[in-house]
C-alpha atoms as a PDB file:
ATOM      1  CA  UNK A   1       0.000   0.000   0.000  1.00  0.00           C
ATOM      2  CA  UNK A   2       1.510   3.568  -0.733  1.00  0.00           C
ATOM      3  CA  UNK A   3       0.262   6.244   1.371  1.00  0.00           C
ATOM      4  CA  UNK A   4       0.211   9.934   0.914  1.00  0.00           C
ATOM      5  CA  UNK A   5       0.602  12.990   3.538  1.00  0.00           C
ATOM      6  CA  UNK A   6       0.489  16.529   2.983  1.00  0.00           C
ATOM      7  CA  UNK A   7       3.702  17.328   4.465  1.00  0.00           C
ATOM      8  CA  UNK A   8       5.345  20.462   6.333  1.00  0.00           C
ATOM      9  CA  UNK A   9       8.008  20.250   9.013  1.00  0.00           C
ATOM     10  CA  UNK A  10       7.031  16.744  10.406  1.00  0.00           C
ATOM     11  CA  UNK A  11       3.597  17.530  10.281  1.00  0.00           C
ATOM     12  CA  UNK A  12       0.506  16.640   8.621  1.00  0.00           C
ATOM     13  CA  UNK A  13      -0.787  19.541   6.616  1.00  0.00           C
ATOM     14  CA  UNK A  14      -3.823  20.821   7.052  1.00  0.00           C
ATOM     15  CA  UNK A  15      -4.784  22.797   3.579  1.00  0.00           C
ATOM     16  CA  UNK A  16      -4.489  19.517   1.135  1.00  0.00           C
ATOM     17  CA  UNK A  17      -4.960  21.897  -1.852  1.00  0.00           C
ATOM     18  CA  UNK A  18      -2.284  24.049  -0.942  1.00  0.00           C
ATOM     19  CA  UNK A  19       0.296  21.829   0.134  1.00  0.00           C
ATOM     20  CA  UNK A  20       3.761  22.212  -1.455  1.00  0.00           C
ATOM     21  CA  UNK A  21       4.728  18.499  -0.427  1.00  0.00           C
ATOM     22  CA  UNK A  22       3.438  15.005   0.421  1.00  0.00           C
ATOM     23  CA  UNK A  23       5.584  12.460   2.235  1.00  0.00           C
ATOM     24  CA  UNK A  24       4.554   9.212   0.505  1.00  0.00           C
ATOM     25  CA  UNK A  25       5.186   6.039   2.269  1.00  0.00           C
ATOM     26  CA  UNK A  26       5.969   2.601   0.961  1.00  0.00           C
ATOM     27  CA  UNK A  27       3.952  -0.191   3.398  1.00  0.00           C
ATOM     28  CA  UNK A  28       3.024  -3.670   4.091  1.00  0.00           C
ATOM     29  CA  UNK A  29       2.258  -5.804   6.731  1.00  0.00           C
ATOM     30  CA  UNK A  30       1.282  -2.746   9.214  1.00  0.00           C
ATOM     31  CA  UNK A  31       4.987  -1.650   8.544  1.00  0.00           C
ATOM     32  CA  UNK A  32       6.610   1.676   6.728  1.00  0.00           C
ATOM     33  CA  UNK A  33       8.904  -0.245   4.149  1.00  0.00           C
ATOM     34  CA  UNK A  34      10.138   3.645   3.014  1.00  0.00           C
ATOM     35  CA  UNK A  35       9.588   6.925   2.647  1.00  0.00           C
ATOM     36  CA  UNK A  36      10.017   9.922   0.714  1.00  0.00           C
ATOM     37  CA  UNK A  37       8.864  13.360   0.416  1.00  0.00           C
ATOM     38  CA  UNK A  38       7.701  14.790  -3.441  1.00  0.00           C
ATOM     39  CA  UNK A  39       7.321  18.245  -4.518  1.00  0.00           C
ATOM     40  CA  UNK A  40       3.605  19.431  -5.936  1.00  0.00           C
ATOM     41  CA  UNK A  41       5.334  21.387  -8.355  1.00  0.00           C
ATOM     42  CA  UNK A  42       2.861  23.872  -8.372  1.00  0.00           C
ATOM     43  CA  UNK A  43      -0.150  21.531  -8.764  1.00  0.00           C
ATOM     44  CA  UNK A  44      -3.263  22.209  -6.390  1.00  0.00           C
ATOM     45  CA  UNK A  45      -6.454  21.174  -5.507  1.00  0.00           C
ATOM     46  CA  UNK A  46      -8.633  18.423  -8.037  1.00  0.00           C
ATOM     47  CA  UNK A  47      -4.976  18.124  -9.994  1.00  0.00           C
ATOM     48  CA  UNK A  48      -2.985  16.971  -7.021  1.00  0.00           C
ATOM     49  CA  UNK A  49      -5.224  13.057  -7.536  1.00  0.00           C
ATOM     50  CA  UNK A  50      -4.354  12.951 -10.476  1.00  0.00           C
ATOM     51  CA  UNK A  51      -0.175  13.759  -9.047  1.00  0.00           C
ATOM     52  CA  UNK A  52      -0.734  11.108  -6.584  1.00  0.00           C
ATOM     53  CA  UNK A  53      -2.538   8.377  -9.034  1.00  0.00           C
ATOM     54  CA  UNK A  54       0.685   8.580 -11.116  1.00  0.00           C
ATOM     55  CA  UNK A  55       2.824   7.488  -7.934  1.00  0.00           C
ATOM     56  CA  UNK A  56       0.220   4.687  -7.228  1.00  0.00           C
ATOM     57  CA  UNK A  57      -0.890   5.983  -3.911  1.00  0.00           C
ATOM     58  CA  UNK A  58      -3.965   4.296  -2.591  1.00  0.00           C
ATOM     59  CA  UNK A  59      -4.555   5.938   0.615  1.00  0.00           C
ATOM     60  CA  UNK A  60      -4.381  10.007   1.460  1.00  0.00           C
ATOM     61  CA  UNK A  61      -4.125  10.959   5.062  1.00  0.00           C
ATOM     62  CA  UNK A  62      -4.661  14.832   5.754  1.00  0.00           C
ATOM     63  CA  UNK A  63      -6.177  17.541   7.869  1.00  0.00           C
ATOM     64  CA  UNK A  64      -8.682  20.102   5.712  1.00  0.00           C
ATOM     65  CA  UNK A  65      -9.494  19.685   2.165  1.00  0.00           C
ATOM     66  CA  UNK A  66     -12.285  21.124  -0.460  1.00  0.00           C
ATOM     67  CA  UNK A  67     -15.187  19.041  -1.809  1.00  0.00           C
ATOM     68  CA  UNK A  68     -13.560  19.269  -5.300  1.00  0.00           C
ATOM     69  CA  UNK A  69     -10.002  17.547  -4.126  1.00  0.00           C
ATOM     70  CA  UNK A  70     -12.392  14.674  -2.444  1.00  0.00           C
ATOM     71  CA  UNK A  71     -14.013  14.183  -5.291  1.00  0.00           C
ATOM     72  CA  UNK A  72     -10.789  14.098  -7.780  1.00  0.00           C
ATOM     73  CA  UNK A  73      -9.683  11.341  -5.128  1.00  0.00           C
ATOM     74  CA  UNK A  74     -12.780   9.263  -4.666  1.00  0.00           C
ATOM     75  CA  UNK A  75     -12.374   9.306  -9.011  1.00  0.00           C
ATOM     76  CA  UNK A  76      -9.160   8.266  -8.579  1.00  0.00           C
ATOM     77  CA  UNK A  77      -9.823   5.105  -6.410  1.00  0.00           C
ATOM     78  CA  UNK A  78      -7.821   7.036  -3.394  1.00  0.00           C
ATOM     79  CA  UNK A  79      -9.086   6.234  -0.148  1.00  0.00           C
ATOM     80  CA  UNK A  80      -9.239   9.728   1.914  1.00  0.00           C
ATOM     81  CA  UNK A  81      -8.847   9.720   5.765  1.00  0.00           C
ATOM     82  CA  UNK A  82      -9.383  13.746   6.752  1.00  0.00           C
ATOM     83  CA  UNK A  83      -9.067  16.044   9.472  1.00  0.00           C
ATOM     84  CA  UNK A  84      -6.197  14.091  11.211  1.00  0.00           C
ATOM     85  CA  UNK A  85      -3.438  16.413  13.097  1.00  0.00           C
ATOM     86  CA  UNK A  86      -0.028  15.884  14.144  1.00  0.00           C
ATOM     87  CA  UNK A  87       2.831  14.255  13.360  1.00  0.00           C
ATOM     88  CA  UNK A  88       2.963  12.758   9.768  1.00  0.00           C
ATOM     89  CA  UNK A  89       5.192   9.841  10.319  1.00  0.00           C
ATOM     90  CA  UNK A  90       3.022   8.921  13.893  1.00  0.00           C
ATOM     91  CA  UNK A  91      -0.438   9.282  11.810  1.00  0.00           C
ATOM     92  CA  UNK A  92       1.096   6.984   8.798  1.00  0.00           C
ATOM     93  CA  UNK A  93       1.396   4.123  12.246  1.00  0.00           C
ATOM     94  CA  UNK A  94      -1.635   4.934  13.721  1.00  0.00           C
ATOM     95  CA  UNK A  95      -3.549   3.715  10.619  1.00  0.00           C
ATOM     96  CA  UNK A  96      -1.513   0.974  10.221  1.00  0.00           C
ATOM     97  CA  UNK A  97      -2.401  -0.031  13.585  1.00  0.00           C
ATOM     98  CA  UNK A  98      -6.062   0.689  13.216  1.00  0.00           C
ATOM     99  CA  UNK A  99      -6.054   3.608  16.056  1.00  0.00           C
ATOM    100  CA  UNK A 100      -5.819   6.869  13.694  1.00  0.00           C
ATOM    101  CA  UNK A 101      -8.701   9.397  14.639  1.00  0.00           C
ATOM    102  CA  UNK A 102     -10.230  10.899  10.987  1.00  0.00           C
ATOM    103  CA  UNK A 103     -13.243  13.040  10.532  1.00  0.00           C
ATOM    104  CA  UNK A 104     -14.924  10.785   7.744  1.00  0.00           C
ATOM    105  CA  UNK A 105     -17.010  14.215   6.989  1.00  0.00           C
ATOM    106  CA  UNK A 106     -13.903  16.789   6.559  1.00  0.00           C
ATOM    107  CA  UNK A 107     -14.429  20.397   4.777  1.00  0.00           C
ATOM    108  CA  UNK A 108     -12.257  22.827   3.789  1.00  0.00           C
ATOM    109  CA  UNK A 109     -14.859  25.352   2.851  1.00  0.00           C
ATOM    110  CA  UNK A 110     -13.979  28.365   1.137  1.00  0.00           C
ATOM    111  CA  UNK A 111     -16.914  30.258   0.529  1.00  0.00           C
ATOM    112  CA  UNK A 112     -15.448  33.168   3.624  1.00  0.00           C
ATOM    113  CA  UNK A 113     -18.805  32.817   6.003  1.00  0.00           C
ATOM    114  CA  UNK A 114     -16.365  32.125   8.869  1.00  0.00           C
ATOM    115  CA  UNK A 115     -13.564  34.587   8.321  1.00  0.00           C
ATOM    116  CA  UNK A 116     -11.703  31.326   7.251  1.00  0.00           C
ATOM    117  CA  UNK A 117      -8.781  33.174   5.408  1.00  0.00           C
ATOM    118  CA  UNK A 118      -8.201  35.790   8.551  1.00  0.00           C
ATOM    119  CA  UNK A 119      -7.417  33.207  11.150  1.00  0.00           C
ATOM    120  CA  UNK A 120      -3.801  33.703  10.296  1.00  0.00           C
ATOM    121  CA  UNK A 121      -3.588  30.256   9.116  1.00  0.00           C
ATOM    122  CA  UNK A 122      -1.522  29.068  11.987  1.00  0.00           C
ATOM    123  CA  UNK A 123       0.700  26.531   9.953  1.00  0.00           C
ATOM    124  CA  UNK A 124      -2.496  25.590   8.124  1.00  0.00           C
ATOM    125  CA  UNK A 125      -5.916  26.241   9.207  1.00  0.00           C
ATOM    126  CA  UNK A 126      -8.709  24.154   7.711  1.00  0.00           C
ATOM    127  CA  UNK A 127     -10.204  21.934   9.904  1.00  0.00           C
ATOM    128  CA  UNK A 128      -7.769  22.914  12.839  1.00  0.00           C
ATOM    129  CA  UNK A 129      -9.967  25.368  14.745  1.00  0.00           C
ATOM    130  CA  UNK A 130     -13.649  23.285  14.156  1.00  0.00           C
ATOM    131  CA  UNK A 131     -14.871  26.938  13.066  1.00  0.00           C
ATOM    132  CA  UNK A 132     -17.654  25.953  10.789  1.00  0.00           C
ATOM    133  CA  UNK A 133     -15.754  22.759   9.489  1.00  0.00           C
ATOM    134  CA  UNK A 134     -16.777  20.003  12.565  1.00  0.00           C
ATOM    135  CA  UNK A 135     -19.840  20.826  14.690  1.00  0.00           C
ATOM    136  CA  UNK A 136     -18.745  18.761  17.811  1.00  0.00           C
ATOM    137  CA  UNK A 137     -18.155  20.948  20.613  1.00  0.00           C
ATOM    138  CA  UNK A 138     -13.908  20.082  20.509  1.00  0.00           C
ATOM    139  CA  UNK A 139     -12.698  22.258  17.882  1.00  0.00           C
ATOM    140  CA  UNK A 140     -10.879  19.145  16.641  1.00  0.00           C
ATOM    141  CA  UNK A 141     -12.818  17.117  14.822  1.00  0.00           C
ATOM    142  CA  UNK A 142     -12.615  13.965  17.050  1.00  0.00           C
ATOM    143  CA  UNK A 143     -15.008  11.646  17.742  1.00  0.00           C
END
């Protein structure tokens, strides 16, 4: 199985679309065989399945993304596991061991009727602050 992260210092992500990196990990048998990080070069959003297809990934852990890059990825045959937080390389073993916490109903709405783009970002954004993107009380999308 090869498995995708957006990717910035260590961490997972959290605007798939805008990501300039994924780390994409070799595995089998609930083990990392390898890893490597790949540049986007440039590519965003829908066009980034499409990028990941042509490594054969099969699996894209991440924090926020869009209803059009979910939708380029369910066309693709990419299994998406969203709103996860944290360290990349401890979210790649956490689903290999079955215990990774995902929002299975992720947004990365960008329509502005939260003030989305004036939160500062803070190293990413969407999804991180539960502000309009998970309605359960933690402001982390964990269930």
């Amino acid at each position: 199985m090869k498995i995708a992260v957006p990717y910035a210092d260590g961490q997972v992500y959290q605007h798939f679309g805008h990501t300039a990196q994924f780390k994409l990990y070799e595995t089998a048998h609930g083990k990392i065989l390898s890893s490597q990080l790949m540049d986007t070069n440039g590519s965003g959003h829908g066009a980034l399945a499409g990028f990941l297809a042509a490594q054969g990934v099969d699996t894209v852990i991440c924090g926020g993304i869009g209803e059009g890059a979910q939708s380029a990825l369910a066309a693709a045959n990419i299994r998406l596991l969203g709103g996860v937080q944290g360290a990349a390389d401890e979210a790649v073993l956490a689903y290999l061991s079955g215990a990774l916490v995902y929002d299975p109903n992720v947004k990365c709405s960008h329509n502005g009727h939260h003030g989305h783009h004036g939160e500062g970002h803070h190293g990413g954004g969407c999804g991180e602050h539960g502000g309009g993107h998970c309605h359960h009380g933690s402001g982390h999308c964990h269930h």
